[in-house]
PDB file of N, CA and C in Angstrom:
ATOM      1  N   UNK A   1     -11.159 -17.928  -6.119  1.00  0.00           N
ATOM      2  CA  UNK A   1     -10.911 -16.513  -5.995  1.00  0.00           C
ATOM      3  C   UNK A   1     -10.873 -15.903  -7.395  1.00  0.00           C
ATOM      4  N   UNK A   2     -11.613 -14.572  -7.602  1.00  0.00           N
ATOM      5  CA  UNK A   2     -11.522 -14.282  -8.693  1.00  0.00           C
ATOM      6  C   UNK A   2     -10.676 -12.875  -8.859  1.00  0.00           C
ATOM      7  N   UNK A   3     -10.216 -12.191  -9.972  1.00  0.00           N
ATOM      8  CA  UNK A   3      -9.103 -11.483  -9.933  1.00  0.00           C
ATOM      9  C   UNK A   3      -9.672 -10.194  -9.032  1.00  0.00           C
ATOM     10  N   UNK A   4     -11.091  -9.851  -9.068  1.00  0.00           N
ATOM     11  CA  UNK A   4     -11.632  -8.821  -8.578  1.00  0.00           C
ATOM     12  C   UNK A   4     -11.313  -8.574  -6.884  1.00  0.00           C
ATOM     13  N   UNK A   5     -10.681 -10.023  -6.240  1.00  0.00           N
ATOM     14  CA  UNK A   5     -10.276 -10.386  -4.935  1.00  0.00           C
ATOM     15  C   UNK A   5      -8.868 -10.438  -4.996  1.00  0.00           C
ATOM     16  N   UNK A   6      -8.272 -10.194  -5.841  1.00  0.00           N
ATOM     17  CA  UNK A   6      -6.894 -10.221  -5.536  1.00  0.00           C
ATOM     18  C   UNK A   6      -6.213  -9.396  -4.599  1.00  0.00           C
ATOM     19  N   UNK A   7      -5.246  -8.914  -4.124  1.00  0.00           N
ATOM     20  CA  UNK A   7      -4.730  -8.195  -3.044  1.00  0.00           C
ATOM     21  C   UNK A   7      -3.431  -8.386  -2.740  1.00  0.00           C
ATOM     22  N   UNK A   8      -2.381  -7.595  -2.888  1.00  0.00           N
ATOM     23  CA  UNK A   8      -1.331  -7.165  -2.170  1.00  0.00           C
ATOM     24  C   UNK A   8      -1.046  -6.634  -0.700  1.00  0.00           C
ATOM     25  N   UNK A   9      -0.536  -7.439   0.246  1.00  0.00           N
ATOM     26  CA  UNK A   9      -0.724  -7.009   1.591  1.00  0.00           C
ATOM     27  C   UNK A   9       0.858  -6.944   2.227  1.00  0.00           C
ATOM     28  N   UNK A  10       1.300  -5.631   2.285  1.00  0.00           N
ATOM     29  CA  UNK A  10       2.914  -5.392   2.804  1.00  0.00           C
ATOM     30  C   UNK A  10       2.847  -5.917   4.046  1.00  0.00           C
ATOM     31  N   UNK A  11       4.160  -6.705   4.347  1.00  0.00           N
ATOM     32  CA  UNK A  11       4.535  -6.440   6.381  1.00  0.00           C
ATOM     33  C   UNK A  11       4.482  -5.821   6.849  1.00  0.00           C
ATOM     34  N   UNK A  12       4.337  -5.578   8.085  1.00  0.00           N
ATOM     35  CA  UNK A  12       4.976  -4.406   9.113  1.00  0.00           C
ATOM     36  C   UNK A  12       6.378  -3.742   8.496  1.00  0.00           C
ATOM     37  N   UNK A  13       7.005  -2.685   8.243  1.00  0.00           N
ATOM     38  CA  UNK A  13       8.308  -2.472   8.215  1.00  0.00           C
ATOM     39  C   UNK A  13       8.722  -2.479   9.562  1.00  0.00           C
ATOM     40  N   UNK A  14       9.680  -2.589   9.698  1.00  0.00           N
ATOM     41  CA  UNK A  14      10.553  -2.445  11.331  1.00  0.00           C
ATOM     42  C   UNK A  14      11.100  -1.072  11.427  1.00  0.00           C
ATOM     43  N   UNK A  15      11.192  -0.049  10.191  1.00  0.00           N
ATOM     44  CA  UNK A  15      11.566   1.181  11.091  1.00  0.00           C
ATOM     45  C   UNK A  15      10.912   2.412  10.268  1.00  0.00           C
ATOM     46  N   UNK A  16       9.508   1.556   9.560  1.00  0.00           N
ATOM     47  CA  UNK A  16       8.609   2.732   9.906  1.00  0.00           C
ATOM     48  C   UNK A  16       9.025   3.502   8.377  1.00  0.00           C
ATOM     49  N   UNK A  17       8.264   4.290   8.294  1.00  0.00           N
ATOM     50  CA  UNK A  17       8.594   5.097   6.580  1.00  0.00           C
ATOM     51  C   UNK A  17       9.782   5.348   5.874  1.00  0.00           C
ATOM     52  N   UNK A  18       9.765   5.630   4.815  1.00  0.00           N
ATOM     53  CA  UNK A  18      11.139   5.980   4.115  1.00  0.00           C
ATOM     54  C   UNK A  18      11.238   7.039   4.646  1.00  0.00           C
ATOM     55  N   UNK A  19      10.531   8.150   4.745  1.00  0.00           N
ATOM     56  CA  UNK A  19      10.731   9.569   5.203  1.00  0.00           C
ATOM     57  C   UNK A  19      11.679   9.470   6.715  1.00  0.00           C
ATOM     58  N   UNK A  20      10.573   8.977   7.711  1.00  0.00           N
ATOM     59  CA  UNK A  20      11.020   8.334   9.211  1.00  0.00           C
ATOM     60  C   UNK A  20      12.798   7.891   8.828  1.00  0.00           C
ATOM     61  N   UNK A  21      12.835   7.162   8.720  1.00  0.00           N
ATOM     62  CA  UNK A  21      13.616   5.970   8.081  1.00  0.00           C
ATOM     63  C   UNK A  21      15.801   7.199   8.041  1.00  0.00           C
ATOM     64  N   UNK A  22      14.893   7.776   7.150  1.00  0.00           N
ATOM     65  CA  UNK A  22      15.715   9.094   6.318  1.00  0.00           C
ATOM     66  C   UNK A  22      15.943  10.016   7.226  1.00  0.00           C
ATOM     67  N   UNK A  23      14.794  10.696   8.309  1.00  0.00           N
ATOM     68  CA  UNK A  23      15.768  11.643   9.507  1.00  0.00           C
ATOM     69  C   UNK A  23      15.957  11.013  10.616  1.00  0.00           C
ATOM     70  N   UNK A  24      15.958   9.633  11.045  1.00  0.00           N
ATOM     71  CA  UNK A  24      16.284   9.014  12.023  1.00  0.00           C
ATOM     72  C   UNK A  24      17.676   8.340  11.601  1.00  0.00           C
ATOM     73  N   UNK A  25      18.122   7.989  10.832  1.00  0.00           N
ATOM     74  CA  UNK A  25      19.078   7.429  10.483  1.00  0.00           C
ATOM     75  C   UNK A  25      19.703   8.285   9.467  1.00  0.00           C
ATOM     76  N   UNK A  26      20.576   9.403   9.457  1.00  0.00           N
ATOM     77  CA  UNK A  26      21.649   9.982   8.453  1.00  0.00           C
ATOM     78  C   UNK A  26      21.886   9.311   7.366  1.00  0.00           C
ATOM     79  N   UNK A  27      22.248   9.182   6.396  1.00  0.00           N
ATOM     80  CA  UNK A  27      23.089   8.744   4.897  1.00  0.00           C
ATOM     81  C   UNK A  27      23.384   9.831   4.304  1.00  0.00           C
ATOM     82  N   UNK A  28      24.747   9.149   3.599  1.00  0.00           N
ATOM     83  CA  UNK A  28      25.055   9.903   2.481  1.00  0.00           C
ATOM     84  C   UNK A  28      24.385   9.776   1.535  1.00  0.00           C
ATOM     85  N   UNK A  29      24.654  11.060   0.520  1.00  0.00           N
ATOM     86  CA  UNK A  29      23.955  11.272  -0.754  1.00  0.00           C
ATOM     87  C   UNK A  29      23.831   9.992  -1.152  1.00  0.00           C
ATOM     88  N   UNK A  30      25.166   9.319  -1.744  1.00  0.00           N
ATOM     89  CA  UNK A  30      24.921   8.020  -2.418  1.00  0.00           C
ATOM     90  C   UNK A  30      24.491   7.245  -1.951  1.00  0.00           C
ATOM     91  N   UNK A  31      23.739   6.681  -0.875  1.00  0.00           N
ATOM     92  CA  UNK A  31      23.138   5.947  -0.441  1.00  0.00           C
ATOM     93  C   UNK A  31      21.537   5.853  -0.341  1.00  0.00           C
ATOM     94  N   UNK A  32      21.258   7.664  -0.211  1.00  0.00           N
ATOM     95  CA  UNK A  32      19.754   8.138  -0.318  1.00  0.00           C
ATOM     96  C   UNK A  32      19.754   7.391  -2.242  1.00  0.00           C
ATOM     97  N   UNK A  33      20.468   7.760  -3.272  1.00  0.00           N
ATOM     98  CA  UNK A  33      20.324   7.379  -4.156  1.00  0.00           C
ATOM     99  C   UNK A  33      19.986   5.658  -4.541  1.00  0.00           C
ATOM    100  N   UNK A  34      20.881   5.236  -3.705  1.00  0.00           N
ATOM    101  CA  UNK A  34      20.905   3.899  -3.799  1.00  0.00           C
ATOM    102  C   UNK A  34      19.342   3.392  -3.669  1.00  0.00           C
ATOM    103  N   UNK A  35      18.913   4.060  -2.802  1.00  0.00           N
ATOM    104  CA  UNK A  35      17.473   3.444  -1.665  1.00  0.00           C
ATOM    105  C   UNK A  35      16.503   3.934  -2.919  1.00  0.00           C
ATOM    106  N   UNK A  36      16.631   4.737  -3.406  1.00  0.00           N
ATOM    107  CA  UNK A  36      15.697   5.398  -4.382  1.00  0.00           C
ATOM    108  C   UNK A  36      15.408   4.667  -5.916  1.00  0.00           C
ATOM    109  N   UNK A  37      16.626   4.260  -6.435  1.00  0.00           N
ATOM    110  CA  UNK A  37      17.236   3.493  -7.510  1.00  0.00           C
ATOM    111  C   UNK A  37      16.472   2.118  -7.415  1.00  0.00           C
ATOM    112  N   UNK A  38      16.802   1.526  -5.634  1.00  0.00           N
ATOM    113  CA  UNK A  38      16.345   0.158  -5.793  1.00  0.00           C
ATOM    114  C   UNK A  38      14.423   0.052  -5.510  1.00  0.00           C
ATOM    115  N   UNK A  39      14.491   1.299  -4.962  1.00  0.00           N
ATOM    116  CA  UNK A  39      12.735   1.499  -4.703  1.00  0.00           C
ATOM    117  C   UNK A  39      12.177   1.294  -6.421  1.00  0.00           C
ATOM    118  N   UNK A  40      12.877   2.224  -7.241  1.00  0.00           N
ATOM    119  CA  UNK A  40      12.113   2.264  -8.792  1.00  0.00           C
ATOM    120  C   UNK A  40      12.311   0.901  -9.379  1.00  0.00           C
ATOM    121  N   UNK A  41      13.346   0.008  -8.592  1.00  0.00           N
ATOM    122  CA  UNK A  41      13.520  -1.060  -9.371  1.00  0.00           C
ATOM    123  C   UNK A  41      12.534  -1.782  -9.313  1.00  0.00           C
ATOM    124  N   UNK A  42      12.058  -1.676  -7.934  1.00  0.00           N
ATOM    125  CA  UNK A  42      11.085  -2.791  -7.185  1.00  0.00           C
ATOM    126  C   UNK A  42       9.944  -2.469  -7.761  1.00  0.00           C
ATOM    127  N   UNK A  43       9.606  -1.428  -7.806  1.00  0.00           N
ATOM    128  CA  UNK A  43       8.052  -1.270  -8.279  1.00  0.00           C
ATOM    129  C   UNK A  43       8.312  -1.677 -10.014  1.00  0.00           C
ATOM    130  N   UNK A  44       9.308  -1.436 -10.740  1.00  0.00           N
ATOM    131  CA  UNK A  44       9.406  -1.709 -12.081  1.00  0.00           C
ATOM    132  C   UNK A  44       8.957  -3.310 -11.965  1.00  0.00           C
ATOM    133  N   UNK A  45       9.371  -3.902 -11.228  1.00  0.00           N
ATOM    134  CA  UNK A  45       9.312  -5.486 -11.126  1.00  0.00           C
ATOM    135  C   UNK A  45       7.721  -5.660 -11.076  1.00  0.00           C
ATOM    136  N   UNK A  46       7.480  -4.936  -9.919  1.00  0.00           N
ATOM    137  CA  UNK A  46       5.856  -5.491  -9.924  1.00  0.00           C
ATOM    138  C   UNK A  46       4.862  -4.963 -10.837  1.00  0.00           C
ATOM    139  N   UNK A  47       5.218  -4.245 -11.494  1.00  0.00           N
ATOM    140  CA  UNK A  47       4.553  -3.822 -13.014  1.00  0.00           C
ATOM    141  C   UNK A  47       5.310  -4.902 -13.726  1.00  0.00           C
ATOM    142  N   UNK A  48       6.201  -5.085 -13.829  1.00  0.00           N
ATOM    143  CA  UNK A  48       6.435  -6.422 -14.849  1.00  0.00           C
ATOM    144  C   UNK A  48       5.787  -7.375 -14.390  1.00  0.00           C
ATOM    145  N   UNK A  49       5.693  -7.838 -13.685  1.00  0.00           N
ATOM    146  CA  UNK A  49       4.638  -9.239 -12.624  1.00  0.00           C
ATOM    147  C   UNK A  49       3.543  -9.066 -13.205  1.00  0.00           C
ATOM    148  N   UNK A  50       2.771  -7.828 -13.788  1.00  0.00           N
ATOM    149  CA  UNK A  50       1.138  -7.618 -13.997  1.00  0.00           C
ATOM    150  C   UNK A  50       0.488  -7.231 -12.683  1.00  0.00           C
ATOM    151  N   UNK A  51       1.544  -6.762 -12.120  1.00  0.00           N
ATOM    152  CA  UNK A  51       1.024  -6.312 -10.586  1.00  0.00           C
ATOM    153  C   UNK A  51       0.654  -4.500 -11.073  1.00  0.00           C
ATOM    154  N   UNK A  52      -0.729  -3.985 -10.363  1.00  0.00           N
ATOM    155  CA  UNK A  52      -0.993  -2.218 -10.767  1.00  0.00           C
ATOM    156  C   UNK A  52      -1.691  -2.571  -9.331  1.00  0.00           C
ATOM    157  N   UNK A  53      -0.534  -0.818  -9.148  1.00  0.00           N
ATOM    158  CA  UNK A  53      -0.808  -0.489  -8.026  1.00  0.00           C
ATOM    159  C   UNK A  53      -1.817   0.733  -7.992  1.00  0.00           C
ATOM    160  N   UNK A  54      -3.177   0.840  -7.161  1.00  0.00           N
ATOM    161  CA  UNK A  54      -3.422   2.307  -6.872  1.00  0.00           C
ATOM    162  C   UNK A  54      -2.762   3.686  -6.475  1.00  0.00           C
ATOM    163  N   UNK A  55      -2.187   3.239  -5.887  1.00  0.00           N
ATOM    164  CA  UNK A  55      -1.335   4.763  -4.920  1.00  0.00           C
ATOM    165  C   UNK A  55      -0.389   3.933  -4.589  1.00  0.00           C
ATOM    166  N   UNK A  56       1.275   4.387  -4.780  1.00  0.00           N
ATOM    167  CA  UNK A  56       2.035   4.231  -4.234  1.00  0.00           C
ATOM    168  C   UNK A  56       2.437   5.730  -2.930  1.00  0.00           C
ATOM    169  N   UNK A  57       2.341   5.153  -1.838  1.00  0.00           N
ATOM    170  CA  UNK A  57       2.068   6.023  -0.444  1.00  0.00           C
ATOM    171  C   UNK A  57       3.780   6.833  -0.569  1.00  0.00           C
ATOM    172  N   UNK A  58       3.675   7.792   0.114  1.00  0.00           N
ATOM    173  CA  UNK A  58       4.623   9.122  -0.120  1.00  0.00           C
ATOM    174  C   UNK A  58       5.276   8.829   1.251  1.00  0.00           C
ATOM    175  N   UNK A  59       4.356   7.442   1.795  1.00  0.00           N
ATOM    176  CA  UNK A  59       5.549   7.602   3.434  1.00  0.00           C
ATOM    177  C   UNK A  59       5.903   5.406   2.850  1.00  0.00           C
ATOM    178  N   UNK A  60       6.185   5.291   1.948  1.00  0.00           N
ATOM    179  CA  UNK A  60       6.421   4.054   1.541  1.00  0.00           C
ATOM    180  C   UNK A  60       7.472   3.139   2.718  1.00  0.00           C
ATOM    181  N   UNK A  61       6.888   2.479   3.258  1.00  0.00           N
ATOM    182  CA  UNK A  61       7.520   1.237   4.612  1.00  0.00           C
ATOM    183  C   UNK A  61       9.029   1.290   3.897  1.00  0.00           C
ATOM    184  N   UNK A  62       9.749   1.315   5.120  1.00  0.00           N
ATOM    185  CA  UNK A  62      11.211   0.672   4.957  1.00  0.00           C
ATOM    186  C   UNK A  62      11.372  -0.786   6.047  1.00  0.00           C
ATOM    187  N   UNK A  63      11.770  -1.475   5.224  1.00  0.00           N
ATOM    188  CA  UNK A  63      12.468  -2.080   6.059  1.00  0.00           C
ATOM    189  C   UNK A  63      13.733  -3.307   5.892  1.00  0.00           C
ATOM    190  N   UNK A  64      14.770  -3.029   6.346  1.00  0.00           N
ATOM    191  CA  UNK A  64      16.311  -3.335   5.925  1.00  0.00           C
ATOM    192  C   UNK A  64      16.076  -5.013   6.502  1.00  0.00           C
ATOM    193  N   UNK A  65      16.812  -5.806   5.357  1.00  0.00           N
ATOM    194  CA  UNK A  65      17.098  -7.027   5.252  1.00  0.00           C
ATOM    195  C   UNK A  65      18.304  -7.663   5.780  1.00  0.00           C
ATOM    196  N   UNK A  66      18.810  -8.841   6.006  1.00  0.00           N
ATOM    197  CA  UNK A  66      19.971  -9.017   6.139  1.00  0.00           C
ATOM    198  C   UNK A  66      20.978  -9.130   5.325  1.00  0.00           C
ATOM    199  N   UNK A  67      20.810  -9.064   3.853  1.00  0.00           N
ATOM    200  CA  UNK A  67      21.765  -9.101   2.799  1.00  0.00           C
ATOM    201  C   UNK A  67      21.813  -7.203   1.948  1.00  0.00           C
ATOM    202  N   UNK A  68      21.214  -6.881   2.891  1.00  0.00           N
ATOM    203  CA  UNK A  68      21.087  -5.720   2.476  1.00  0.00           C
ATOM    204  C   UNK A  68      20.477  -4.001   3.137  1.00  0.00           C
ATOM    205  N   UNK A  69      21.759  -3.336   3.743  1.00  0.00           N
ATOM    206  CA  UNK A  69      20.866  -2.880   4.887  1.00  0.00           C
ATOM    207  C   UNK A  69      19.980  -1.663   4.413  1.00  0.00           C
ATOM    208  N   UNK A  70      19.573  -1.398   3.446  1.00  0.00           N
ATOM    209  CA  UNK A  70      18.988  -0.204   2.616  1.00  0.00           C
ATOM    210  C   UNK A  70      18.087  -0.913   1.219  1.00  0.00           C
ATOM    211  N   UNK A  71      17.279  -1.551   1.719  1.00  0.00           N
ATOM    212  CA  UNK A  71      16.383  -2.229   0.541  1.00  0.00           C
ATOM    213  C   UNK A  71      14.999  -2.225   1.244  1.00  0.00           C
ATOM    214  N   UNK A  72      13.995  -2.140   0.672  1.00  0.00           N
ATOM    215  CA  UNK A  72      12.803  -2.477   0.717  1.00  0.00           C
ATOM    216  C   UNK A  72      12.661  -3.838   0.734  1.00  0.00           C
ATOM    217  N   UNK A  73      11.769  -4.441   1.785  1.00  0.00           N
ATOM    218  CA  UNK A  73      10.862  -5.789   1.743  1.00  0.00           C
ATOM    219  C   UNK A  73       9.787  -6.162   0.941  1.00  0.00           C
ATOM    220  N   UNK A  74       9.081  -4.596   0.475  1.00  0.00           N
ATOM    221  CA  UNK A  74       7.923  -5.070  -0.963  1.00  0.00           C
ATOM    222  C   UNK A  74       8.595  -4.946  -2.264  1.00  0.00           C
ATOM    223  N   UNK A  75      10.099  -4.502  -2.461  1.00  0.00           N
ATOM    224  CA  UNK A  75      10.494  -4.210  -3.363  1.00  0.00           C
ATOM    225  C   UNK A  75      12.044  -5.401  -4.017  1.00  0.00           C
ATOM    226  N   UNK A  76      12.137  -6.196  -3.021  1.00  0.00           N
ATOM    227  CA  UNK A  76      13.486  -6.942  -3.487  1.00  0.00           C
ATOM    228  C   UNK A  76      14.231  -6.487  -4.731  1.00  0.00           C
ATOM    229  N   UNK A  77      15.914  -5.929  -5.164  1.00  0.00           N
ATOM    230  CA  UNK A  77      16.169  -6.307  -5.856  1.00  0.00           C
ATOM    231  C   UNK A  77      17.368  -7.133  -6.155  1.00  0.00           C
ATOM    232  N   UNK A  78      17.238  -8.130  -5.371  1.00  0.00           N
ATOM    233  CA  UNK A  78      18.079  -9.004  -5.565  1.00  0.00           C
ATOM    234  C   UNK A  78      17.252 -10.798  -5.424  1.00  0.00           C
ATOM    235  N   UNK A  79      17.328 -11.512  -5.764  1.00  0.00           N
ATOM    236  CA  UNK A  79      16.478 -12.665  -5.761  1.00  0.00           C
ATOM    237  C   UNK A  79      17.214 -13.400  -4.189  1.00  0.00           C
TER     238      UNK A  79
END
């Protein structure tokens, strides 16, 4: 495989966009922050990886973990 084939391929999220995500489920301020904070973290990571993304999408997948109920699955920031 050569780098010209490389590819990033997200899961399914389970509840559907951050936007979705955000009027289906209420939060407080600090928590919309939280989700936002750990979103910039995640993508900071995959630019550190040597990962470049084309478009990061404006309806970006959510989907909550078990150590964490407000984190992204393409974005981990916790190991």
């Amino acid at each position: 495989m050569t780098r010209e084939h490389v590819m990033l391929v997200f899961e399914l999220a389970s509840d559907g966009s951050l936007l979705h995500f955000l009027k289906t489920y209420q939060r407080p301020t600090d928590v919309k922050w939280t989700m936002c904070v750990d979103t910039a973290s995640g993508l900071a990571y995959i630019h550190e990886m040597g990962i470049v993304h084309c478009s990061w999408p404006r309806a970006i997948a959510w989907c909550p973990t078990e150590w964490s109920r407000y984190q992204t699955s393409a974005c981990p920031t916790k190991p």
